[in-house]
PDB file of N, CA and C in Angstrom:
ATOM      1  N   UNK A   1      66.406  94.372 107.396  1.00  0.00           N
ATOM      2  CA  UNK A   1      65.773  95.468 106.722  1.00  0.00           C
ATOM      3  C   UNK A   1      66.169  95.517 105.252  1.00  0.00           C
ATOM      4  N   UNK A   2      67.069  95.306 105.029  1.00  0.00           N
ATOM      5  CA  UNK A   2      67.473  95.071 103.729  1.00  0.00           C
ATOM      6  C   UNK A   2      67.083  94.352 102.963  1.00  0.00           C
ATOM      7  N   UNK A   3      66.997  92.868 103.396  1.00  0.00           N
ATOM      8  CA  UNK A   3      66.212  91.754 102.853  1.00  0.00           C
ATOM      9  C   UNK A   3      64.900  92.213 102.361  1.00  0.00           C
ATOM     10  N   UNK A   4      64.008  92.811 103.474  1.00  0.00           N
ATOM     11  CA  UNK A   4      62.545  93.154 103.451  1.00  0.00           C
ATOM     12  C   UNK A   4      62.540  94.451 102.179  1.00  0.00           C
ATOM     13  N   UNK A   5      63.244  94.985 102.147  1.00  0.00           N
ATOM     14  CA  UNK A   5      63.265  95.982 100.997  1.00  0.00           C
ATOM     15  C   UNK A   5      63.604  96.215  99.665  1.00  0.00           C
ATOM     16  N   UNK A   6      64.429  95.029  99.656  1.00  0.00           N
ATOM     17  CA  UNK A   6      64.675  94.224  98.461  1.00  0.00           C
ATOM     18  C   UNK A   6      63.342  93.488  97.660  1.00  0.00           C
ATOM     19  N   UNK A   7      62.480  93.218  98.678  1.00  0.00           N
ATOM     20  CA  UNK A   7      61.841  92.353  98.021  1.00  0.00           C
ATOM     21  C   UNK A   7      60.190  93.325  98.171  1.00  0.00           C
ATOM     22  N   UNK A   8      60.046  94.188  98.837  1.00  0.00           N
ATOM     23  CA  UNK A   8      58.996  95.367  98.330  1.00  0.00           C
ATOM     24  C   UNK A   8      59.525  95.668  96.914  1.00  0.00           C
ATOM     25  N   UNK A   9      61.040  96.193  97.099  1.00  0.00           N
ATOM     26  CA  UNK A   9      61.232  96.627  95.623  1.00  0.00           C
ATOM     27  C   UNK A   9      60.575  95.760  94.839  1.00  0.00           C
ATOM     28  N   UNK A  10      60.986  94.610  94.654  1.00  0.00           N
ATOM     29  CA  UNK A  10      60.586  93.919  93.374  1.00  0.00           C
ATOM     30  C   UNK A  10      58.869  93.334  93.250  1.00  0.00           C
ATOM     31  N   UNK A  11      58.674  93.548  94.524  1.00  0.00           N
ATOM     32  CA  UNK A  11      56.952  93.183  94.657  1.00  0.00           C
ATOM     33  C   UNK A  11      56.655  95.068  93.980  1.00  0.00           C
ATOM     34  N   UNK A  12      56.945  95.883  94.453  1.00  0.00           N
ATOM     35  CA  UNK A  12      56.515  96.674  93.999  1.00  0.00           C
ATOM     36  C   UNK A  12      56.844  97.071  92.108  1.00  0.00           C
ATOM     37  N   UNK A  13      57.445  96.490  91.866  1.00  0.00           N
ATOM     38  CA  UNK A  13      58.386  97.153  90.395  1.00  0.00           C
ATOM     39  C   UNK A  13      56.968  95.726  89.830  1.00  0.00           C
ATOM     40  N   UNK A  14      56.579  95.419  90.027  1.00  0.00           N
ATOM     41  CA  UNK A  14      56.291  93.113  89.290  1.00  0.00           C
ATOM     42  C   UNK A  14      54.766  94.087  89.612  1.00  0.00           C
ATOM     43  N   UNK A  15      54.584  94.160  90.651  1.00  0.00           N
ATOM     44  CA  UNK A  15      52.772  94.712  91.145  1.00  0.00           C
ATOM     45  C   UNK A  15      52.284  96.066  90.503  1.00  0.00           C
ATOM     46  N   UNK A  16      53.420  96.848  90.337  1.00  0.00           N
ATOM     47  CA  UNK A  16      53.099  98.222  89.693  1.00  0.00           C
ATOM     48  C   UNK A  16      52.244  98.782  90.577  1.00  0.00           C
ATOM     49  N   UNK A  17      52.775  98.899  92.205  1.00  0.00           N
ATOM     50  CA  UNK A  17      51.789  99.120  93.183  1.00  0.00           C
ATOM     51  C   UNK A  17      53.317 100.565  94.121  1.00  0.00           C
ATOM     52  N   UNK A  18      52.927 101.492  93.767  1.00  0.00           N
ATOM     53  CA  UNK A  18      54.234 102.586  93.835  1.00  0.00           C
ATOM     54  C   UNK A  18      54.579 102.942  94.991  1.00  0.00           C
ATOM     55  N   UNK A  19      53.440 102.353  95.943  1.00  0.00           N
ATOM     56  CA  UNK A  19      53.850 102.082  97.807  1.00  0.00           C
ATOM     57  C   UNK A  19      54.706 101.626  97.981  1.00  0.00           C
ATOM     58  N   UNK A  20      54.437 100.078  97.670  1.00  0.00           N
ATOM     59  CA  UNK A  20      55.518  99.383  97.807  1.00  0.00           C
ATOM     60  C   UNK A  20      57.048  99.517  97.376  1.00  0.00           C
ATOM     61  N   UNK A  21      57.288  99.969  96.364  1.00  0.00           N
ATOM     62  CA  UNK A  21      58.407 100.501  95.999  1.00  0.00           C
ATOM     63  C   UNK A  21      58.740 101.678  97.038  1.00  0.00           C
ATOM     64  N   UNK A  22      57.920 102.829  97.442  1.00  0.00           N
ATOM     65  CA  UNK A  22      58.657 103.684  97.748  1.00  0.00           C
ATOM     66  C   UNK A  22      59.068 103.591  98.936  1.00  0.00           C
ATOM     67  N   UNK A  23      58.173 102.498  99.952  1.00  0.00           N
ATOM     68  CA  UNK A  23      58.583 101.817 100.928  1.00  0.00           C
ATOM     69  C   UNK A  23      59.811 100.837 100.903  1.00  0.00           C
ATOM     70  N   UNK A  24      59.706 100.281 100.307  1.00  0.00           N
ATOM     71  CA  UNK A  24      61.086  99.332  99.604  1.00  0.00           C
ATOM     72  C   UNK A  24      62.346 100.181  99.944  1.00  0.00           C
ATOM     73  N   UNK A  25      62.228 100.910  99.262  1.00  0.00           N
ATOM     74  CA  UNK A  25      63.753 102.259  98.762  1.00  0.00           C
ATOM     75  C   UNK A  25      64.019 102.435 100.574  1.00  0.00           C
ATOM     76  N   UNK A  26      62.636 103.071 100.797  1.00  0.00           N
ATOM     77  CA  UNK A  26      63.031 103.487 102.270  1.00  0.00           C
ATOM     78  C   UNK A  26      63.915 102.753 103.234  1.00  0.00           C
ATOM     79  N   UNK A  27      62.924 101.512 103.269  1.00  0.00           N
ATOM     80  CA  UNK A  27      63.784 100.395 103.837  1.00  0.00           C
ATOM     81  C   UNK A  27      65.340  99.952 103.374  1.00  0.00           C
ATOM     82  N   UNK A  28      65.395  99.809 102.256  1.00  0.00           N
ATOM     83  CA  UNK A  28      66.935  99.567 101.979  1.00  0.00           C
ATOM     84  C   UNK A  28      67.723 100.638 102.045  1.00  0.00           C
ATOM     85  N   UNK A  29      67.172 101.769 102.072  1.00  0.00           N
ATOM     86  CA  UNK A  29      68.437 103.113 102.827  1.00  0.00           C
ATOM     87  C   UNK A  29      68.456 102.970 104.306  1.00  0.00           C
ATOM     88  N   UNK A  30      67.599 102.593 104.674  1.00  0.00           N
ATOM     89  CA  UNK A  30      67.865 102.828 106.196  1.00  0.00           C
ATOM     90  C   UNK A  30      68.583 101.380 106.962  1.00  0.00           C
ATOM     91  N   UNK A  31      68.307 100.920 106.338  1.00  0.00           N
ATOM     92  CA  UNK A  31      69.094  98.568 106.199  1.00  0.00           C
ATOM     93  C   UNK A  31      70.647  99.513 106.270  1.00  0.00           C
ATOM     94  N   UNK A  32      70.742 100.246 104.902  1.00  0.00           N
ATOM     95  CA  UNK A  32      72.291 100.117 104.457  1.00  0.00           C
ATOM     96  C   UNK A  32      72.962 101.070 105.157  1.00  0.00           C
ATOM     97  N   UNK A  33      72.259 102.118 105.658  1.00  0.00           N
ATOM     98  CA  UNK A  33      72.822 102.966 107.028  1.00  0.00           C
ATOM     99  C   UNK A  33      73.210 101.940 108.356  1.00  0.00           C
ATOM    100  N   UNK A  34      72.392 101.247 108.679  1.00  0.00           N
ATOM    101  CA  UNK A  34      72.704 100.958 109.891  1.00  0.00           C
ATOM    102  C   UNK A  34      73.552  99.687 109.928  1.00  0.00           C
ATOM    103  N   UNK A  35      73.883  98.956 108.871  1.00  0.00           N
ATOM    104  CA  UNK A  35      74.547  98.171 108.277  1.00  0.00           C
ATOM    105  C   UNK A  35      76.407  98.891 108.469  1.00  0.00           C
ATOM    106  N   UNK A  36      75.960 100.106 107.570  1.00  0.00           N
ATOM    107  CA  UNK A  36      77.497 100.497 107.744  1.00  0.00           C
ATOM    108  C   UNK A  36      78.057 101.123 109.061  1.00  0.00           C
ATOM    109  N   UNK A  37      76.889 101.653 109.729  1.00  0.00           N
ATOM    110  CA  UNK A  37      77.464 102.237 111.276  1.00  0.00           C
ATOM    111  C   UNK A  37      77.987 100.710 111.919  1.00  0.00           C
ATOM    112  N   UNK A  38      77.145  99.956 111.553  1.00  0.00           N
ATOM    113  CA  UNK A  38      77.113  98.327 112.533  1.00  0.00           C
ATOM    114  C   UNK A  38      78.503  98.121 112.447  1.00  0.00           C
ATOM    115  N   UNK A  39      79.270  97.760 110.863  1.00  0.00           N
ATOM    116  CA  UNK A  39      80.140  97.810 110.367  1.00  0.00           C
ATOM    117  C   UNK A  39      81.328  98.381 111.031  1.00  0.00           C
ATOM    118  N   UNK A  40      81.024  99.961 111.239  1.00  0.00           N
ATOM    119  CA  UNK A  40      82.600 100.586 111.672  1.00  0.00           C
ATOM    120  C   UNK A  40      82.642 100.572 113.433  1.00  0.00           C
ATOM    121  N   UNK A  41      82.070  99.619 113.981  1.00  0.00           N
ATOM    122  CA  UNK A  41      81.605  99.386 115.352  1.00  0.00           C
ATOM    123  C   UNK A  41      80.645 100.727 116.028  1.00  0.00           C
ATOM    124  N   UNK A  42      80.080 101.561 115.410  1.00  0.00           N
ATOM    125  CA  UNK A  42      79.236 102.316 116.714  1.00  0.00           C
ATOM    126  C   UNK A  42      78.328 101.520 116.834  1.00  0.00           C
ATOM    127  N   UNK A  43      77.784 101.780 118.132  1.00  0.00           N
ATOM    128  CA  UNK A  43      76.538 101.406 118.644  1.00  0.00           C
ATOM    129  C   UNK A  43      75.269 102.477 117.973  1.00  0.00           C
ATOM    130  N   UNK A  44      74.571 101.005 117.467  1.00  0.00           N
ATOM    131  CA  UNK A  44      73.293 101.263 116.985  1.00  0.00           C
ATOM    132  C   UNK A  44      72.051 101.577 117.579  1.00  0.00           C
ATOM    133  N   UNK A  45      71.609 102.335 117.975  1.00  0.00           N
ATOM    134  CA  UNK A  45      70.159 101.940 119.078  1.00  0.00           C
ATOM    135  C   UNK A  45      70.210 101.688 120.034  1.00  0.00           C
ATOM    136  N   UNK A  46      71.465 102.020 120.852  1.00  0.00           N
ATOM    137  CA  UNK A  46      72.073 101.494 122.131  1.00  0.00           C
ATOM    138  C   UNK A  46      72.608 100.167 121.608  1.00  0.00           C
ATOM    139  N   UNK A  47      73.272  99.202 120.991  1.00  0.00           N
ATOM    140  CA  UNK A  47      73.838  98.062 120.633  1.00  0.00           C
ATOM    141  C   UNK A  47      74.163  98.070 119.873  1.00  0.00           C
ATOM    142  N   UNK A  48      75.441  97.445 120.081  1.00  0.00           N
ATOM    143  CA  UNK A  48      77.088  97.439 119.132  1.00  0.00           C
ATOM    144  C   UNK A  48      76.927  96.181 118.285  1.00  0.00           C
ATOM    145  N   UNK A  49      76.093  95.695 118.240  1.00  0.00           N
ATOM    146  CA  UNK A  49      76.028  94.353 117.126  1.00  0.00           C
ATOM    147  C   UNK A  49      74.831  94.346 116.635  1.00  0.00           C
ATOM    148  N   UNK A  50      73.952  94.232 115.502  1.00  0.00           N
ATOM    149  CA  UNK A  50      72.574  94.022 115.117  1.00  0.00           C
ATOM    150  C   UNK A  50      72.630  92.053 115.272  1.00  0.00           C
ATOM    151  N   UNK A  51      72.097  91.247 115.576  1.00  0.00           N
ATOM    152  CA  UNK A  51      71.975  89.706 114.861  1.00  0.00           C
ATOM    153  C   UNK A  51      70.407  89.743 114.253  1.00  0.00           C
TER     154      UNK A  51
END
């Protein structure tokens, strides 16, 4: 999720298309949430590891 939102961002910031960006943002807050729960071991979604 992170990956994917990284790169709306910059498709959106390069396209000047303000979806994409605001979708972007979305995605990389919600990447970097579940990233850091992943991180301090809770279980995510019912599962303790994302791969």
């Amino acid at each position: 999720m992170l990956i994917v939102g990284v790169i709306l961002l910059i498709l959106g910031f390069v396209l000047n298309i303000s979806i994409l960006w605001t979708v972007g943002i979305i995605l990389l807050l919600v990447g970097a949430v579940f990233w850091i729960l992943g991180a301090t071991g809770r279980a995510v979604g019912g599962r303790r590891y994302w791969y």
